[in-house]
N, C-alpha and C. Protein backbone atom coordinates (compact mmCIF):
# COMPACT_ATOMS: atom_id res chain seq x y z
N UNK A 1 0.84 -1.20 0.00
CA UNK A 1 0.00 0.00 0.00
C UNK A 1 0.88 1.25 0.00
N UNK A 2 0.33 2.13 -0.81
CA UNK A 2 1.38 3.37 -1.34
C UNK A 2 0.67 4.07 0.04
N UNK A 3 1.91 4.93 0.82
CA UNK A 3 1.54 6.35 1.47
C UNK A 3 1.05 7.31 0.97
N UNK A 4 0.30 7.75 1.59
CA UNK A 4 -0.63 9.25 1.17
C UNK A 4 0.48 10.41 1.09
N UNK A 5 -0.06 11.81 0.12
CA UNK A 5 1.04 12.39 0.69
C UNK A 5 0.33 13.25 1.89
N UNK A 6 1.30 13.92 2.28
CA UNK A 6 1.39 14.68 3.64
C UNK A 6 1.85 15.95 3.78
N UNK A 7 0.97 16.99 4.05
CA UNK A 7 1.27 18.30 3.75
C UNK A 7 1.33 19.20 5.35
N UNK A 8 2.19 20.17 4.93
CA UNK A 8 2.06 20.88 6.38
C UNK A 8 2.51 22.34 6.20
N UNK A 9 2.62 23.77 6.83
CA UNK A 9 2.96 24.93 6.53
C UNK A 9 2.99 25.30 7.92
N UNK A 10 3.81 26.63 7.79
CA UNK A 10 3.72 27.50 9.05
C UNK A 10 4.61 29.10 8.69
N UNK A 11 4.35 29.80 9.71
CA UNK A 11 4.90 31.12 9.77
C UNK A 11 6.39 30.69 10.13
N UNK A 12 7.39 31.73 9.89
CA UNK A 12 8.30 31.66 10.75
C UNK A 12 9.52 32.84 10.43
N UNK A 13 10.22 33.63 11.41
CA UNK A 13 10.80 34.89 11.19
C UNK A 13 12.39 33.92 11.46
N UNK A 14 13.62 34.67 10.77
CA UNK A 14 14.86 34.48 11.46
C UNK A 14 15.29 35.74 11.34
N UNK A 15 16.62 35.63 12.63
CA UNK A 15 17.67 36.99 12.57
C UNK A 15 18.04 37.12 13.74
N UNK A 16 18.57 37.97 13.89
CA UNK A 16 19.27 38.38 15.49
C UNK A 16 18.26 38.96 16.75
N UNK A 17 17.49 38.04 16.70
CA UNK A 17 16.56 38.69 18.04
C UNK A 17 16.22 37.89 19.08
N UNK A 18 15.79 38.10 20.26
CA UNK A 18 15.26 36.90 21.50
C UNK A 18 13.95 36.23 21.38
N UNK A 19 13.91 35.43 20.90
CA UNK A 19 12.64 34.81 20.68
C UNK A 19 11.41 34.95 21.70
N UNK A 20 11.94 35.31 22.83
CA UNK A 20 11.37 35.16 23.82
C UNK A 20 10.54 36.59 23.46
N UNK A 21 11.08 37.71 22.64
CA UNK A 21 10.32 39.10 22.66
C UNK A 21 9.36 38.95 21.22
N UNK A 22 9.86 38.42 20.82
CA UNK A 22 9.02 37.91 19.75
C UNK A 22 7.68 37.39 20.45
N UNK A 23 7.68 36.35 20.65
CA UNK A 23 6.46 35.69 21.80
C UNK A 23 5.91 37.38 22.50
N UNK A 24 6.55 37.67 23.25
CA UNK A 24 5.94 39.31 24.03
C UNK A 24 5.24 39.63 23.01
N UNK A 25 6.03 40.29 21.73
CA UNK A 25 5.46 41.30 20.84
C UNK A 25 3.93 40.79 20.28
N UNK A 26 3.73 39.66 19.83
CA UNK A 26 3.11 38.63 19.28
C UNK A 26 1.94 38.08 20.22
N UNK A 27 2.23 38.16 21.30
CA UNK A 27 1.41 37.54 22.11
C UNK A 27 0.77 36.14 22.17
N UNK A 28 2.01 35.10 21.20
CA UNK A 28 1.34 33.74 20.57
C UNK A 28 2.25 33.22 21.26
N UNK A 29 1.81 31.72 21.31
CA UNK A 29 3.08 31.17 22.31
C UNK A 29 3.72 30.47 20.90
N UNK A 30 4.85 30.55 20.27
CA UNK A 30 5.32 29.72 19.00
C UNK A 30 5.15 28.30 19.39
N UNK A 31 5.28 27.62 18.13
CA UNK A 31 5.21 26.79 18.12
C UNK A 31 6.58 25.74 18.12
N UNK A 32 7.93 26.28 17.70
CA UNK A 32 9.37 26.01 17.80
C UNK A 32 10.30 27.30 18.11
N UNK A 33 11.13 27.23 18.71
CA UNK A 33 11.82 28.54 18.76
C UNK A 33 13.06 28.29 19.01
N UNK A 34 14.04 28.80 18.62
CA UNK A 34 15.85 28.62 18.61
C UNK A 34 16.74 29.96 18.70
N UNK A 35 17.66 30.25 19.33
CA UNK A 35 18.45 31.09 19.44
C UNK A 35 19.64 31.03 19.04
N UNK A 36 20.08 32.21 18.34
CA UNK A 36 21.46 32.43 17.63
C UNK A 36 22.42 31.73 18.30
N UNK A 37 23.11 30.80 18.22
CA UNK A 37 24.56 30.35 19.00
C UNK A 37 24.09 28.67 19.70
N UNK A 38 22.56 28.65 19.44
CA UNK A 38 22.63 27.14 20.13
C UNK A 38 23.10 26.50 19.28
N UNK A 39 23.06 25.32 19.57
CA UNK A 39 24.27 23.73 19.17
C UNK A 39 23.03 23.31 18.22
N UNK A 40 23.17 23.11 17.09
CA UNK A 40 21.81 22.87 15.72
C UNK A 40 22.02 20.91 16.22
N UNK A 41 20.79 20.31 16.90
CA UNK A 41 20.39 19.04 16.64
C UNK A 41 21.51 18.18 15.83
N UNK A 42 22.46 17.33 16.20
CA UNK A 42 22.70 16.11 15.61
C UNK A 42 23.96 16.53 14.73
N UNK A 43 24.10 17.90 14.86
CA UNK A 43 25.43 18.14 14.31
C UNK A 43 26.63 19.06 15.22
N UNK A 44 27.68 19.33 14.61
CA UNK A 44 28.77 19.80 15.84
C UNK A 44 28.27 21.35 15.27
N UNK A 45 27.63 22.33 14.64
CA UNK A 45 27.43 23.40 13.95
C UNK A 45 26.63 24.18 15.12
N UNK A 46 26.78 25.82 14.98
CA UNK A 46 26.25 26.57 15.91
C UNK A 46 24.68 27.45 14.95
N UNK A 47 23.55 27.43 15.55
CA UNK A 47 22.71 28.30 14.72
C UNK A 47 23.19 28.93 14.22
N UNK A 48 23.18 29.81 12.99
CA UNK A 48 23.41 30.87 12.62
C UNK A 48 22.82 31.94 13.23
N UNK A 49 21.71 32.54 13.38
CA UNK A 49 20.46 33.43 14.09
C UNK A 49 19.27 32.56 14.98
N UNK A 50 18.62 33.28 15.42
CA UNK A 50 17.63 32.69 15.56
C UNK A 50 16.35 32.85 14.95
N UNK A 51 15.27 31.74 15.85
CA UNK A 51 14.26 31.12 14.33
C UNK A 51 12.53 31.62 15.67
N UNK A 52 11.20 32.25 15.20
CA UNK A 52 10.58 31.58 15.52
C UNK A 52 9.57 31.45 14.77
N UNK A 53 8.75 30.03 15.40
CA UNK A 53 8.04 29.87 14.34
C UNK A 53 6.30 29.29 14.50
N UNK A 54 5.41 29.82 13.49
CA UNK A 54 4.30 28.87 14.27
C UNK A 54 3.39 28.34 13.10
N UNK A 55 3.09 27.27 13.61
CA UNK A 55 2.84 25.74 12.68
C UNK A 55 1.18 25.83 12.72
N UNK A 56 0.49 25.46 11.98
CA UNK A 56 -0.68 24.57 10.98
C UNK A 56 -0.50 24.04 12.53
N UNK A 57 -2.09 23.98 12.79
CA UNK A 57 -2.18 22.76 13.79
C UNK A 57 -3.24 21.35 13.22
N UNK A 58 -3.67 21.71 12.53
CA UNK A 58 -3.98 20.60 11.05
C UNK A 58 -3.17 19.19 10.91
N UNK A 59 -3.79 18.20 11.15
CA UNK A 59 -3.10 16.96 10.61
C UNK A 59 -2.68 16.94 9.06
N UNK A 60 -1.90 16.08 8.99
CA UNK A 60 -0.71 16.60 7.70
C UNK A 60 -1.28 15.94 6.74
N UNK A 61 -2.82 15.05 6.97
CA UNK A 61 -3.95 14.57 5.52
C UNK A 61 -4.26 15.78 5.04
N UNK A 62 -4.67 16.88 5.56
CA UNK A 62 -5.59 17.79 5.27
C UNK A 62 -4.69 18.58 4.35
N UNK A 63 -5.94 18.93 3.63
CA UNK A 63 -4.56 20.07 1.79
C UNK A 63 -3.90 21.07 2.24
N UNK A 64 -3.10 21.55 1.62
CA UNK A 64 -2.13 22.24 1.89
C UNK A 64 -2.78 23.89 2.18
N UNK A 65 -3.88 24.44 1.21
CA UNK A 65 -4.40 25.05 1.23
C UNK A 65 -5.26 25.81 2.66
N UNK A 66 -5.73 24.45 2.88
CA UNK A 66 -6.08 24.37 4.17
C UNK A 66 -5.36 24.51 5.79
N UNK A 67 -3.72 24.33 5.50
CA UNK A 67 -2.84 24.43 6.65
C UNK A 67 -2.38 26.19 5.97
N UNK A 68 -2.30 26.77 4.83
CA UNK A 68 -2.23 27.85 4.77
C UNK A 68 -3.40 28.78 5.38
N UNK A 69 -4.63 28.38 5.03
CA UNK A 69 -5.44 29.06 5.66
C UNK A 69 -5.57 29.25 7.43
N UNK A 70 -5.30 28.41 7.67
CA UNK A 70 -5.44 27.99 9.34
C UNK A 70 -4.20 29.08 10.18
N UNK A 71 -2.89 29.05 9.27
CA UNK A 71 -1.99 29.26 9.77
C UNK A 71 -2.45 31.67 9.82
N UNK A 72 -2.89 31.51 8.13
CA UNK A 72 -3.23 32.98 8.37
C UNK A 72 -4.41 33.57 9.55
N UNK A 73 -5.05 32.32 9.94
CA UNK A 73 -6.10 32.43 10.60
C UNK A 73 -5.52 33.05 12.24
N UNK A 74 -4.60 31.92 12.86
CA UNK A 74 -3.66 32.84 13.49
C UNK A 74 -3.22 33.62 13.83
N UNK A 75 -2.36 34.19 12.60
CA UNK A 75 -1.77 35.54 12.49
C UNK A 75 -3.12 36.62 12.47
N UNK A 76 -4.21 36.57 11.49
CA UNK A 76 -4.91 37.60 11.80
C UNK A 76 -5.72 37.61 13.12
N UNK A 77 -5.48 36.66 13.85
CA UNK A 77 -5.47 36.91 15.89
C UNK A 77 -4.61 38.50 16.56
N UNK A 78 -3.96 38.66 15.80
CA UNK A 78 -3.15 39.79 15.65
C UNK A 78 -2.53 40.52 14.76
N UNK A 79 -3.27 41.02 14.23
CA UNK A 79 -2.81 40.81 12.36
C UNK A 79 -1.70 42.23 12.45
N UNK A 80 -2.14 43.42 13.57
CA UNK A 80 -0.58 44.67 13.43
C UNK A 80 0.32 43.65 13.96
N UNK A 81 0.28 43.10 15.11
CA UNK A 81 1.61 42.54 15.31
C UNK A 81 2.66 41.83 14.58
N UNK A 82 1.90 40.64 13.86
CA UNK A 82 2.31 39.72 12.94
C UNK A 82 2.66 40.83 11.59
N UNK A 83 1.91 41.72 11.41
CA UNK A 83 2.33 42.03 9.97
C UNK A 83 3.95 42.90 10.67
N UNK A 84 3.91 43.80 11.24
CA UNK A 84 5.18 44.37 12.27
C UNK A 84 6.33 43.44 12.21
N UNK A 85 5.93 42.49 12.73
CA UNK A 85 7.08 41.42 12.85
C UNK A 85 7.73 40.67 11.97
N UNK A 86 6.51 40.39 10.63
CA UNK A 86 7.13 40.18 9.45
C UNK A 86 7.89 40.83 8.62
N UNK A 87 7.15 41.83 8.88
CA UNK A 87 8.05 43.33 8.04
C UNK A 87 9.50 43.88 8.46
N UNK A 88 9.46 43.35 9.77
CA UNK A 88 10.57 43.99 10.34
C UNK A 88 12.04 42.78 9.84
N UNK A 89 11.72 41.72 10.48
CA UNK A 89 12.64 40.36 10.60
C UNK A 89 12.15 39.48 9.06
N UNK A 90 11.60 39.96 8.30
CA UNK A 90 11.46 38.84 7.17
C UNK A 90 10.85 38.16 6.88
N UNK A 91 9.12 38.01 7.73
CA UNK A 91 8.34 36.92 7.83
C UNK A 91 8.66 35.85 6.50
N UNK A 92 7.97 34.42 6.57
CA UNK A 92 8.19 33.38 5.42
C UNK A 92 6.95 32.53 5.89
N UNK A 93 6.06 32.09 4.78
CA UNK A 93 5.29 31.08 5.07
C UNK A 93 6.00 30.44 4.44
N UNK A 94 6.04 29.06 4.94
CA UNK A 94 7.05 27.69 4.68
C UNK A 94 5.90 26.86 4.59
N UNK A 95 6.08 26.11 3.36
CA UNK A 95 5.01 25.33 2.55
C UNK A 95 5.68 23.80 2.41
N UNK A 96 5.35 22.45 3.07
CA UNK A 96 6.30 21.39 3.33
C UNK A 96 5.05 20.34 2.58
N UNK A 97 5.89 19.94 1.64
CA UNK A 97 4.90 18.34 0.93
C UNK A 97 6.05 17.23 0.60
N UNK A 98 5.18 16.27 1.15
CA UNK A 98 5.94 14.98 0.67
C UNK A 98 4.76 14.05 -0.11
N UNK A 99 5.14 13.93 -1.27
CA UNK A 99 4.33 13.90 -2.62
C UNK A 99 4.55 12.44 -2.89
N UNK A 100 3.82 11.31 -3.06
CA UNK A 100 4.03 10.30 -4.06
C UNK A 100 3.54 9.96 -5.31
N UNK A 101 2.41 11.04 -5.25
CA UNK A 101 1.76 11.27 -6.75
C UNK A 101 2.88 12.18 -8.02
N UNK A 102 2.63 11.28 -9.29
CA UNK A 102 2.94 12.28 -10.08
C UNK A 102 2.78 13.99 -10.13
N UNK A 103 3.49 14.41 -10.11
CA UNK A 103 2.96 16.19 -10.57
C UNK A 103 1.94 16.04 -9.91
N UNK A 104 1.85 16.31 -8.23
CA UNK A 104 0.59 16.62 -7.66
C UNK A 104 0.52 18.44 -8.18
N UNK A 105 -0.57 18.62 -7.61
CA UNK A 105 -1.55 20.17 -8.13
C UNK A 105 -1.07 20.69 -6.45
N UNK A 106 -0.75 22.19 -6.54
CA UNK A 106 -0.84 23.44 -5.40
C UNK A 106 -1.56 24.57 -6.18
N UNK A 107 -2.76 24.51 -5.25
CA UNK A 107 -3.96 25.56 -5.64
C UNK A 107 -4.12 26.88 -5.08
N UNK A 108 -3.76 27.69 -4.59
CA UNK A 108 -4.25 28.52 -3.76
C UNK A 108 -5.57 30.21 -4.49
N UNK A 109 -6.62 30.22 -3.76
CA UNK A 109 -7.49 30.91 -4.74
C UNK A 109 -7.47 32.65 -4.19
N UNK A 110 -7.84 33.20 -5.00
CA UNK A 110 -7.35 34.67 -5.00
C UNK A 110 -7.72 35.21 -3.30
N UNK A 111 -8.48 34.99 -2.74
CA UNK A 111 -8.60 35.04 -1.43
C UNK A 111 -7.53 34.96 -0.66
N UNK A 112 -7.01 33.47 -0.77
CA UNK A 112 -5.65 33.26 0.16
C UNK A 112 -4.44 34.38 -0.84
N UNK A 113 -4.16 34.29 -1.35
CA UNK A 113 -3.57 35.38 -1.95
C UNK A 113 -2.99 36.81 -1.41
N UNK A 114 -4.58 36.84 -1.51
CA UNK A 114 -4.50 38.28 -1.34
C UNK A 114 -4.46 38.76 0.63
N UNK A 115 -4.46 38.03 1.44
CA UNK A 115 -4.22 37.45 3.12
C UNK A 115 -2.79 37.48 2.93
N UNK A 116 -2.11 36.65 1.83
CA UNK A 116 -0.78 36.10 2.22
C UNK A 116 -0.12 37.57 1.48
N UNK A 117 -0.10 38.31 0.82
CA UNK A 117 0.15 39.58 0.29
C UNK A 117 -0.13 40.60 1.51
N UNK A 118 -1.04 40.86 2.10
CA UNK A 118 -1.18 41.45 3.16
C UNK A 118 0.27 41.28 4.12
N UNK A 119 0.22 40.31 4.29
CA UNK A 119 1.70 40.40 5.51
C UNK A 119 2.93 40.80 4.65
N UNK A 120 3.06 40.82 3.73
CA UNK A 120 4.28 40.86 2.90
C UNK A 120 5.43 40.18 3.14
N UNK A 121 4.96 38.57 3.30
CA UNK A 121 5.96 37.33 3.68
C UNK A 121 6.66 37.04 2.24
N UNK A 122 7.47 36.46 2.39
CA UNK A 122 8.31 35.40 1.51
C UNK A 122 7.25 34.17 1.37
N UNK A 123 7.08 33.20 0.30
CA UNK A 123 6.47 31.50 -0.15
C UNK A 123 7.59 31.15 0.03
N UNK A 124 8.48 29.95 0.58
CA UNK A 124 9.53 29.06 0.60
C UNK A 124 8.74 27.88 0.39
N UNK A 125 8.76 27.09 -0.62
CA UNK A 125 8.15 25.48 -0.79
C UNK A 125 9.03 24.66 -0.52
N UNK A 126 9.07 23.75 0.05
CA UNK A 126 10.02 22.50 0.34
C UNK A 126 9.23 21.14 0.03
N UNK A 127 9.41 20.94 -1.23
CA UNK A 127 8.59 19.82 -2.07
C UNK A 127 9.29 18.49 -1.97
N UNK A 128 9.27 17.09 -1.57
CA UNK A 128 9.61 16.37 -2.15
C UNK A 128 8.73 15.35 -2.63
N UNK A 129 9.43 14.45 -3.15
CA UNK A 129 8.93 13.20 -3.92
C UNK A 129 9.71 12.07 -3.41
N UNK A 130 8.87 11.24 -2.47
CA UNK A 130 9.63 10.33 -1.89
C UNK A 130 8.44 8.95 -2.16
């Protein structure tokens, strides 16, 4: 039996700041968070900056579309802050699929669009085919 694929997204800022004021500014509790100089997981390497970030709480069946929407749903919980914070540090919605279909389809309709234009984030896709 072939695996389904599995989709997931989230917000997330990097750069030289305390994550911890991020959380203040934001008033969200993130969902991962890392600081410039910690020891990066499983390797001898130091962060570069730090990261924070907050995740789709969506199981990873549900379309991708749908963990984008959820995730803006979020952010507009505070939509000056989040847009502030993106603007300032770089916001990125990060778009994650692991695909076993041929040339699967990414839809997003002028609605989400025009939400994800509002913050003035970066799209980063991280597609594979496994």
């Amino acid at each position: 039996m072939q695996k389904p694929d599995t989709w997931y997204a989230y917000f997330h800022v990097r750069g030289s700041f305390d994550p911890d004021d991020i959380t203040r500014r934001l008033g969200v509790k993130a969902t991962k968070v890392a600081r410039e100089g910690d020891p990066v997981q499983k390797t001898s390497k130091k962060r570069p900056c730090s990261l924070w970030e907050l995740h789709s709480r969506l199981g990873t069946s549900a379309p991708l579309e749908e963990h984008v929407k959820h995730v803006l749903d979020q952010l507009d919980m505070n939509k000056p802050a989040f847009e502030e914070i993106s603007k300032t540090f770089g916001g990125t919605m990060q778009l994650v699929g692991y695909f076993r279909d041929v040339n699967p389809g990414v839809h997003f309709d002028s609605e989400i669009v025009k939400r994800i234009a509002h913050y003035g984030f970066d799209i980063d896709c991280d597609f594979y085919n496994s």
